[in-house]
ModelCIF file with pLDDT and N, C-alpha, C, O atoms, coordinates in Angstrom:
data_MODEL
#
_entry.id   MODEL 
#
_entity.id                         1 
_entity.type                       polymer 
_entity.pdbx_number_of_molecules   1 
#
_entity_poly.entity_id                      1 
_entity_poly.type                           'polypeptide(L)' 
_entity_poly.nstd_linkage                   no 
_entity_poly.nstd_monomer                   no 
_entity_poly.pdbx_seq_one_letter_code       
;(UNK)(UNK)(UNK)(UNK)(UNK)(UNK)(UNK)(UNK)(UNK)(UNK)(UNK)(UNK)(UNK)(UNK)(UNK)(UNK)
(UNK)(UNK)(UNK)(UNK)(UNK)(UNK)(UNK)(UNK)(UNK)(UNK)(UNK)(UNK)(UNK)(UNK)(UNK)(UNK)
(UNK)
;
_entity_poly.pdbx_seq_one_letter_code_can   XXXXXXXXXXXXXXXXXXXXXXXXXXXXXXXXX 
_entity_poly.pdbx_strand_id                 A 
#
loop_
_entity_poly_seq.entity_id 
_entity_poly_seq.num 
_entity_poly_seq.mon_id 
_entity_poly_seq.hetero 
1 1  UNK n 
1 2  UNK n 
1 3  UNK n 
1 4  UNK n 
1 5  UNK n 
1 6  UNK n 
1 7  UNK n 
1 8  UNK n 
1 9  UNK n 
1 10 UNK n 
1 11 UNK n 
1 12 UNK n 
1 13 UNK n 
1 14 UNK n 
1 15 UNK n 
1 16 UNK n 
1 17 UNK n 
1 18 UNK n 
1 19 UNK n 
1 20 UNK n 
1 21 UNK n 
1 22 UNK n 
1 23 UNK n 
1 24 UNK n 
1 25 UNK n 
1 26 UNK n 
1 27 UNK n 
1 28 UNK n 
1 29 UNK n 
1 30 UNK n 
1 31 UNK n 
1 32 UNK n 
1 33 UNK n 
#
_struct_asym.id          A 
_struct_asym.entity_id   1 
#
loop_
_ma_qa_metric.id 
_ma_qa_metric.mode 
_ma_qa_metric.name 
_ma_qa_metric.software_group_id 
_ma_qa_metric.type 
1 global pLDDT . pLDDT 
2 local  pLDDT . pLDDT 
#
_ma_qa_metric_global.metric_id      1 
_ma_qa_metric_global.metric_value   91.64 
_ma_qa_metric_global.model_id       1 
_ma_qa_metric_global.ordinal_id     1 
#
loop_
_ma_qa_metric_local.label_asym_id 
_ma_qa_metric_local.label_comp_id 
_ma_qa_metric_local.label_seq_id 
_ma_qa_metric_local.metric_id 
_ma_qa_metric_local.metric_value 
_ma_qa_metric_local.model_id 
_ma_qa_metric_local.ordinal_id 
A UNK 1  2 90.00 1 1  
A UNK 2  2 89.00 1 2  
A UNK 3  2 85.00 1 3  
A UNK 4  2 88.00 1 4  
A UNK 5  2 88.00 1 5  
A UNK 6  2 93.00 1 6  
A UNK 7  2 94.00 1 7  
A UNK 8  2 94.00 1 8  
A UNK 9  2 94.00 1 9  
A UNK 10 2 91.00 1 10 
A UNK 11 2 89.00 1 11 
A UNK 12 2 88.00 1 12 
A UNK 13 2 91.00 1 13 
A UNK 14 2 93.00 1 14 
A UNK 15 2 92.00 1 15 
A UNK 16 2 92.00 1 16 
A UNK 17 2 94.00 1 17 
A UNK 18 2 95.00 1 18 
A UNK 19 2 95.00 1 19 
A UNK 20 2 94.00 1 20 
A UNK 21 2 94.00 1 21 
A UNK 22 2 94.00 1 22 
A UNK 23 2 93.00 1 23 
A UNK 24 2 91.00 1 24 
A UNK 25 2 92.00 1 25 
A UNK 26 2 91.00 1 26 
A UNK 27 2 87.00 1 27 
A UNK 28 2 92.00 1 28 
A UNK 29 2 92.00 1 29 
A UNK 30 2 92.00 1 30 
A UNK 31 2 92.00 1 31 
A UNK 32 2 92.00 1 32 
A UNK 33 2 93.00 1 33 
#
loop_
_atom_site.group_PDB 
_atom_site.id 
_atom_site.type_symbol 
_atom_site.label_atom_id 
_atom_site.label_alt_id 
_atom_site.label_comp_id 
_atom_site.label_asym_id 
_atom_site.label_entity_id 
_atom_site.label_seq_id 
_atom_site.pdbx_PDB_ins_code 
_atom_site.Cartn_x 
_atom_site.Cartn_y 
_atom_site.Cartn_z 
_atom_site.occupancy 
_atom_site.B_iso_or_equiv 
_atom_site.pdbx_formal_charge 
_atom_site.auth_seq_id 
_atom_site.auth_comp_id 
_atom_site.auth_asym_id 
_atom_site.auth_atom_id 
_atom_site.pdbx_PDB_model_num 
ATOM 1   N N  . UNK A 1 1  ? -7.500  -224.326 -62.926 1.00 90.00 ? 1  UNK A N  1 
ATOM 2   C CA . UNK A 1 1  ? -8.130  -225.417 -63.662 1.00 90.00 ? 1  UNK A CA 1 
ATOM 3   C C  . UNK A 1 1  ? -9.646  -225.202 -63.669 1.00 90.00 ? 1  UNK A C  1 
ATOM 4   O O  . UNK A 1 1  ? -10.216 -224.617 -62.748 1.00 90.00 ? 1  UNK A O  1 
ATOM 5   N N  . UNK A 1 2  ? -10.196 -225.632 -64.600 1.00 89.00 ? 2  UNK A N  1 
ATOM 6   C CA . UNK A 1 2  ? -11.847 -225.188 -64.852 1.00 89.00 ? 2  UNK A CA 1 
ATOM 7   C C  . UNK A 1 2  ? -12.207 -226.656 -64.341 1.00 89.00 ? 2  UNK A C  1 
ATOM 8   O O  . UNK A 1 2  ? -11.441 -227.385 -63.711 1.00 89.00 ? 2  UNK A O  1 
ATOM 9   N N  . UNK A 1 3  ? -13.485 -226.948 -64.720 1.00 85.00 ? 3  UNK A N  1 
ATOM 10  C CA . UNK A 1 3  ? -14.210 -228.047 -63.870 1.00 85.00 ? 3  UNK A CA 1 
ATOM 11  C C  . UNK A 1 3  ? -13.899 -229.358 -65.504 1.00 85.00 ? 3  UNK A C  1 
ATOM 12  O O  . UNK A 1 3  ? -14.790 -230.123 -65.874 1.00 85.00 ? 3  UNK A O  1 
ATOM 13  N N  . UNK A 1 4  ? -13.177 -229.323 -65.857 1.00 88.00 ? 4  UNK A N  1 
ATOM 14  C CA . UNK A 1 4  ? -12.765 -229.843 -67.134 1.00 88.00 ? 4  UNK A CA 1 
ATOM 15  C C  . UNK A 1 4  ? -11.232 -230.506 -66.810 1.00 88.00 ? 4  UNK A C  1 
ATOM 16  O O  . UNK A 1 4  ? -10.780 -231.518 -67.346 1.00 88.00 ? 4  UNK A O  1 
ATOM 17  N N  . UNK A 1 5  ? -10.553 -229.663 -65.789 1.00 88.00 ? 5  UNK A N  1 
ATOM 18  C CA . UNK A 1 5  ? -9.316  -230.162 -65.632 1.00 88.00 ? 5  UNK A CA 1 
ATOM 19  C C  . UNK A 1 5  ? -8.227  -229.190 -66.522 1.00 88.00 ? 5  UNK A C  1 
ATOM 20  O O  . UNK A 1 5  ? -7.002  -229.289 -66.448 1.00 88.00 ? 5  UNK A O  1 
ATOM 21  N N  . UNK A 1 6  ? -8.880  -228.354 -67.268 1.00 93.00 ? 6  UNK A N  1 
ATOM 22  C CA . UNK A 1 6  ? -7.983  -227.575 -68.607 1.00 93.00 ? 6  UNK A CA 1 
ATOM 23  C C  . UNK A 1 6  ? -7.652  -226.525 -67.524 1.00 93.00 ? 6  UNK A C  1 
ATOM 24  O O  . UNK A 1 6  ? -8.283  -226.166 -66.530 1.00 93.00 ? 6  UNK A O  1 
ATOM 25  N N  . UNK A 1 7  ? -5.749  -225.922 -68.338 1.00 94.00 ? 7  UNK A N  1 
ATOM 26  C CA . UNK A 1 7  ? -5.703  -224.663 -67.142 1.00 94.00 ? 7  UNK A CA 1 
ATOM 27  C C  . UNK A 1 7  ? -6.234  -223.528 -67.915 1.00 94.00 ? 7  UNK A C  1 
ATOM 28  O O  . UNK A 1 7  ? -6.495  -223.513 -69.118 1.00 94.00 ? 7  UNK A O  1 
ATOM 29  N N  . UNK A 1 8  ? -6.329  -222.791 -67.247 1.00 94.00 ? 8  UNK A N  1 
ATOM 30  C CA . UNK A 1 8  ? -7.593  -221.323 -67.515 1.00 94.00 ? 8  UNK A CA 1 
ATOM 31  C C  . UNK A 1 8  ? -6.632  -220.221 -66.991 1.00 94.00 ? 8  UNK A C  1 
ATOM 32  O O  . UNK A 1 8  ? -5.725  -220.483 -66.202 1.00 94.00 ? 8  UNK A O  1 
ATOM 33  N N  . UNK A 1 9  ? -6.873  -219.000 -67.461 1.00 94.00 ? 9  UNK A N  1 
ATOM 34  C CA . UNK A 1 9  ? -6.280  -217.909 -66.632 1.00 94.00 ? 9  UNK A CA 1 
ATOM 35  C C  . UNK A 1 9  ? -7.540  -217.650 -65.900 1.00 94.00 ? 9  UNK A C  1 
ATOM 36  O O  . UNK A 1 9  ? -8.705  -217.988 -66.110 1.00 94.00 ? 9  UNK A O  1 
ATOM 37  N N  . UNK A 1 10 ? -6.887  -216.856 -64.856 1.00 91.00 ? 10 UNK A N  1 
ATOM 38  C CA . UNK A 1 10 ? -7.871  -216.460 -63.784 1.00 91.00 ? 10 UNK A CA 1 
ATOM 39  C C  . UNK A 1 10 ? -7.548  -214.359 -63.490 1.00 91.00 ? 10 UNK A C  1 
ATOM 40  O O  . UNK A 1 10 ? -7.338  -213.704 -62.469 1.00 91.00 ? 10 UNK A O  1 
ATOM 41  N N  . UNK A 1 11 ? -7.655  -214.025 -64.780 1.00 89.00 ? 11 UNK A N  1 
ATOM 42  C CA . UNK A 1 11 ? -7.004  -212.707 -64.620 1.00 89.00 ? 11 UNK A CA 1 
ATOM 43  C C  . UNK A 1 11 ? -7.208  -212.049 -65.991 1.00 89.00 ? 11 UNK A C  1 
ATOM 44  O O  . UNK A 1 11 ? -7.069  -212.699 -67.027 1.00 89.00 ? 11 UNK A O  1 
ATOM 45  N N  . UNK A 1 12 ? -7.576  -210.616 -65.982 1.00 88.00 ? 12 UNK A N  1 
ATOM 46  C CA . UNK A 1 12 ? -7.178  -209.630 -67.416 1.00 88.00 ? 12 UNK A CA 1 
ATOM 47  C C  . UNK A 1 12 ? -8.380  -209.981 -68.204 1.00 88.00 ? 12 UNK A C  1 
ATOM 48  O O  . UNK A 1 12 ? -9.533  -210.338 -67.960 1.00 88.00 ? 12 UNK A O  1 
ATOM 49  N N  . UNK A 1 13 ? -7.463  -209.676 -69.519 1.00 91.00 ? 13 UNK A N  1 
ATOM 50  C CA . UNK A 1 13 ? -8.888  -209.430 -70.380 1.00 91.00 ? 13 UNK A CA 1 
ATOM 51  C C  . UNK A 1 13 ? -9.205  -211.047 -70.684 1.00 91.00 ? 13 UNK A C  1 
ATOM 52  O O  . UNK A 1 13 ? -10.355 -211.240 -71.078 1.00 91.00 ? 13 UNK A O  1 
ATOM 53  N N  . UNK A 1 14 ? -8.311  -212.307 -70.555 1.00 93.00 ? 14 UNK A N  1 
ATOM 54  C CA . UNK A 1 14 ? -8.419  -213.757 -70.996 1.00 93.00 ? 14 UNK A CA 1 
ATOM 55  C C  . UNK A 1 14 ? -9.371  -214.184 -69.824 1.00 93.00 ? 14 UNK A C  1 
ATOM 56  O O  . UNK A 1 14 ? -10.218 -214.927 -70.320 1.00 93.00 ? 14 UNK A O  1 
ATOM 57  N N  . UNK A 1 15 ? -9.500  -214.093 -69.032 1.00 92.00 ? 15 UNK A N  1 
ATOM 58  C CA . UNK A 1 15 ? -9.962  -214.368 -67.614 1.00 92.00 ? 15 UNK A CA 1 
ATOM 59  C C  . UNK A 1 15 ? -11.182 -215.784 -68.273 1.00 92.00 ? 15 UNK A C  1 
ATOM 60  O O  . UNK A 1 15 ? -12.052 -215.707 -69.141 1.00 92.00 ? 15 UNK A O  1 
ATOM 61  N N  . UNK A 1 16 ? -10.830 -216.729 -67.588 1.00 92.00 ? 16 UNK A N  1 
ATOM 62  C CA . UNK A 1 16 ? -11.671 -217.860 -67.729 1.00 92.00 ? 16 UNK A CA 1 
ATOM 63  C C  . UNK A 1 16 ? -11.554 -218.947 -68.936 1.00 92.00 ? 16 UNK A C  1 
ATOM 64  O O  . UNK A 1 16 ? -12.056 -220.070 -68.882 1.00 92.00 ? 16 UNK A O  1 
ATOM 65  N N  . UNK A 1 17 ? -10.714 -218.366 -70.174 1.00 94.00 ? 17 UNK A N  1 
ATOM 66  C CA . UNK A 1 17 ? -10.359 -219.015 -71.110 1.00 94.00 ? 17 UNK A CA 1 
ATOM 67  C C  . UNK A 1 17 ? -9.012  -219.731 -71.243 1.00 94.00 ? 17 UNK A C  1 
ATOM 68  O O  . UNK A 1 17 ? -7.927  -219.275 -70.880 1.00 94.00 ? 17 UNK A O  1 
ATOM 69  N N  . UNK A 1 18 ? -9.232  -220.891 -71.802 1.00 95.00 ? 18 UNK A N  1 
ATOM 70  C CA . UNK A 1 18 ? -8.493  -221.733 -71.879 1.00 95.00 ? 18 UNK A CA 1 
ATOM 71  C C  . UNK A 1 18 ? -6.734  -220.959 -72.339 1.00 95.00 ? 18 UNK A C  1 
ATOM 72  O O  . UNK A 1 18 ? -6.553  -220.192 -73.284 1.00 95.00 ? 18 UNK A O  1 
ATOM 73  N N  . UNK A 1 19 ? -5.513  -221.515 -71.231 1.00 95.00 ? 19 UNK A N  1 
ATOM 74  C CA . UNK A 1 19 ? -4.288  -220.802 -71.626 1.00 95.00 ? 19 UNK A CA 1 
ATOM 75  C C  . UNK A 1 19 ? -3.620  -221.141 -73.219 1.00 95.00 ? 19 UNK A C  1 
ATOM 76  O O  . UNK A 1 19 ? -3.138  -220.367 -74.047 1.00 95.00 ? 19 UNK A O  1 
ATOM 77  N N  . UNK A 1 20 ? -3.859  -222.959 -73.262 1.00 94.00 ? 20 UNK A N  1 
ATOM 78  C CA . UNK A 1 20 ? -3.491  -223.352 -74.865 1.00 94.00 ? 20 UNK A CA 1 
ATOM 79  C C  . UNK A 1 20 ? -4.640  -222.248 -76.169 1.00 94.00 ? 20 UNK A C  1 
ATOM 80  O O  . UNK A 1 20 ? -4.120  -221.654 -77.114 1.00 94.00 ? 20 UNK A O  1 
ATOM 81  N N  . UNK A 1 21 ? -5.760  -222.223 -75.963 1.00 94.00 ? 21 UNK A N  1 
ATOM 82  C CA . UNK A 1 21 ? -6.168  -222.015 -76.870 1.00 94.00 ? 21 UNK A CA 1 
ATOM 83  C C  . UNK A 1 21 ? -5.988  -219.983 -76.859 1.00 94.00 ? 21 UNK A C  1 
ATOM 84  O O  . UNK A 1 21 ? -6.379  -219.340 -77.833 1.00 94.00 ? 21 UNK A O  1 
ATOM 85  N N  . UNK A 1 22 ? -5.649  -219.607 -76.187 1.00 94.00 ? 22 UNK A N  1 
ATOM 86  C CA . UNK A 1 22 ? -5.440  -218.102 -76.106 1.00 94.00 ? 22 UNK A CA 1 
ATOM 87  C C  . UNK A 1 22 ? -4.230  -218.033 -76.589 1.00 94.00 ? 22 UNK A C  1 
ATOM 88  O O  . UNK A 1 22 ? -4.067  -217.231 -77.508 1.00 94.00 ? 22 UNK A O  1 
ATOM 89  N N  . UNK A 1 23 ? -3.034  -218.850 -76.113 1.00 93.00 ? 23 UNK A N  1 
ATOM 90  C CA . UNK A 1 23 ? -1.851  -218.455 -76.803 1.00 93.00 ? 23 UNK A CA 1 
ATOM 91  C C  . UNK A 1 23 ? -1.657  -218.672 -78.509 1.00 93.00 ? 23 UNK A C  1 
ATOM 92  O O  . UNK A 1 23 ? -1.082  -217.984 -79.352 1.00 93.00 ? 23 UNK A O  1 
ATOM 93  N N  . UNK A 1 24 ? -2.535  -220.162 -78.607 1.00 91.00 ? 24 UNK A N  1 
ATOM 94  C CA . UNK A 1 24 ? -2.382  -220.320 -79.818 1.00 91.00 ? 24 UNK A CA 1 
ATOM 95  C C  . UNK A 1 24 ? -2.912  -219.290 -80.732 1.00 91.00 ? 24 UNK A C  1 
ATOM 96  O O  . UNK A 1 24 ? -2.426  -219.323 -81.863 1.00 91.00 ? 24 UNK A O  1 
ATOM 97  N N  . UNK A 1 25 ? -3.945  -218.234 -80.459 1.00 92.00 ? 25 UNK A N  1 
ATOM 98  C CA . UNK A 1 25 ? -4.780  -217.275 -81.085 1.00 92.00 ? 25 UNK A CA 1 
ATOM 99  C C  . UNK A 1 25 ? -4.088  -216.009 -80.964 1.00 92.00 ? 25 UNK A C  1 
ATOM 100 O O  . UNK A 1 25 ? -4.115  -215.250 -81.933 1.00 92.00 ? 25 UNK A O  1 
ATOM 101 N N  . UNK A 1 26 ? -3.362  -215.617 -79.728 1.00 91.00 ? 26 UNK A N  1 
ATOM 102 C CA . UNK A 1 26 ? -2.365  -214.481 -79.514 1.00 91.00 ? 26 UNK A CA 1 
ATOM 103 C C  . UNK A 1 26 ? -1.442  -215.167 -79.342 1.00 91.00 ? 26 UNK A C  1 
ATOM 104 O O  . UNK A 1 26 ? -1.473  -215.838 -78.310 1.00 91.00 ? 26 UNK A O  1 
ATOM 105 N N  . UNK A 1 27 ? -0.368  -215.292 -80.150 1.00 87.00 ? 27 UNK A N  1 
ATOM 106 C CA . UNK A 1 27 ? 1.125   -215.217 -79.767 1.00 87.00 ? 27 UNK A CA 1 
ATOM 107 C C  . UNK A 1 27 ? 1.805   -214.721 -79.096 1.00 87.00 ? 27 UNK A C  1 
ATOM 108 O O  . UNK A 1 27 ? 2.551   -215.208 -78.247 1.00 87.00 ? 27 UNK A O  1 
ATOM 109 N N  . UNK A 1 28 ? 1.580   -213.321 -79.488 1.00 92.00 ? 28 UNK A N  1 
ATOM 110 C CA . UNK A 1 28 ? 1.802   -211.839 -79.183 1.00 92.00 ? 28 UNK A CA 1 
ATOM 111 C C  . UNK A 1 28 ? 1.964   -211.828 -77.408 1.00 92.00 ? 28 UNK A C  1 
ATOM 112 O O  . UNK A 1 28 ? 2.829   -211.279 -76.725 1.00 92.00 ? 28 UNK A O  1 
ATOM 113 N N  . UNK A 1 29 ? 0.558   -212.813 -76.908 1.00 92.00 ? 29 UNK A N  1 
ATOM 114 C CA . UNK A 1 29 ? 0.439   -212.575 -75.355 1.00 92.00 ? 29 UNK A CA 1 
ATOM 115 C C  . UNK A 1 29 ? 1.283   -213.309 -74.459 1.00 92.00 ? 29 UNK A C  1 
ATOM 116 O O  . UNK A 1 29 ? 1.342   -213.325 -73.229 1.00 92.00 ? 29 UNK A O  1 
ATOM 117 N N  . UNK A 1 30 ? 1.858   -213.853 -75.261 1.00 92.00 ? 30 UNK A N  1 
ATOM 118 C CA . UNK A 1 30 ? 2.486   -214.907 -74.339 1.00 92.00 ? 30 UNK A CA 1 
ATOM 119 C C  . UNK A 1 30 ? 4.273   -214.455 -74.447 1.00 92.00 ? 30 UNK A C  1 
ATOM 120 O O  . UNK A 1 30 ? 5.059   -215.237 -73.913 1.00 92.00 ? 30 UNK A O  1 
ATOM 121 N N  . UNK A 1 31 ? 4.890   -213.076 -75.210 1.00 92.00 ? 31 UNK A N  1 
ATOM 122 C CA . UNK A 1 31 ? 5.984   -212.531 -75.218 1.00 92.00 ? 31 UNK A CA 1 
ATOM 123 C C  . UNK A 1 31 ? 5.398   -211.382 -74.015 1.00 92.00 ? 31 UNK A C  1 
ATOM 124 O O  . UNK A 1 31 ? 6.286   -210.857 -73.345 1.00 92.00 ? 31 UNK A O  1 
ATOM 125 N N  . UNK A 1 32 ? 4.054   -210.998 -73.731 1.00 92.00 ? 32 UNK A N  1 
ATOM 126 C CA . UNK A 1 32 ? 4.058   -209.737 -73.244 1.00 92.00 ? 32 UNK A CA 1 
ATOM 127 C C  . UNK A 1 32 ? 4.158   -210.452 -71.675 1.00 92.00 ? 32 UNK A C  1 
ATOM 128 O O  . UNK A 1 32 ? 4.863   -209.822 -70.887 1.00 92.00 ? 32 UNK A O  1 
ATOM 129 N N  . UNK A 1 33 ? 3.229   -212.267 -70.925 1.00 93.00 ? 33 UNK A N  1 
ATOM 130 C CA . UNK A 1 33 ? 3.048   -212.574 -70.187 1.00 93.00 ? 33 UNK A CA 1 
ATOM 131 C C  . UNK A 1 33 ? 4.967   -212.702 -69.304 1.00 93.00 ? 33 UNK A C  1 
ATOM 132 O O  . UNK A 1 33 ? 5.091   -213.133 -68.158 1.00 93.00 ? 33 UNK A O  1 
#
């Protein structure tokens, strides 16, 4: 969780960005996760 309360990855190339708004932008990452 960031200081926002949102969950975040904490890892890879997403590291620090929001998990909703990464999947919604890669699809793709969330068949490979």
């Amino acid at each position: 969780y960031n200081k926002e309360g949102v969950e975040c990855f904490s890892f890879g190339k997403h590291k620090g960005k929001a998990v909703e708004d990464v999947l919604d932008k890669e699809p793709g990452y969330f068949g490979w996760l």
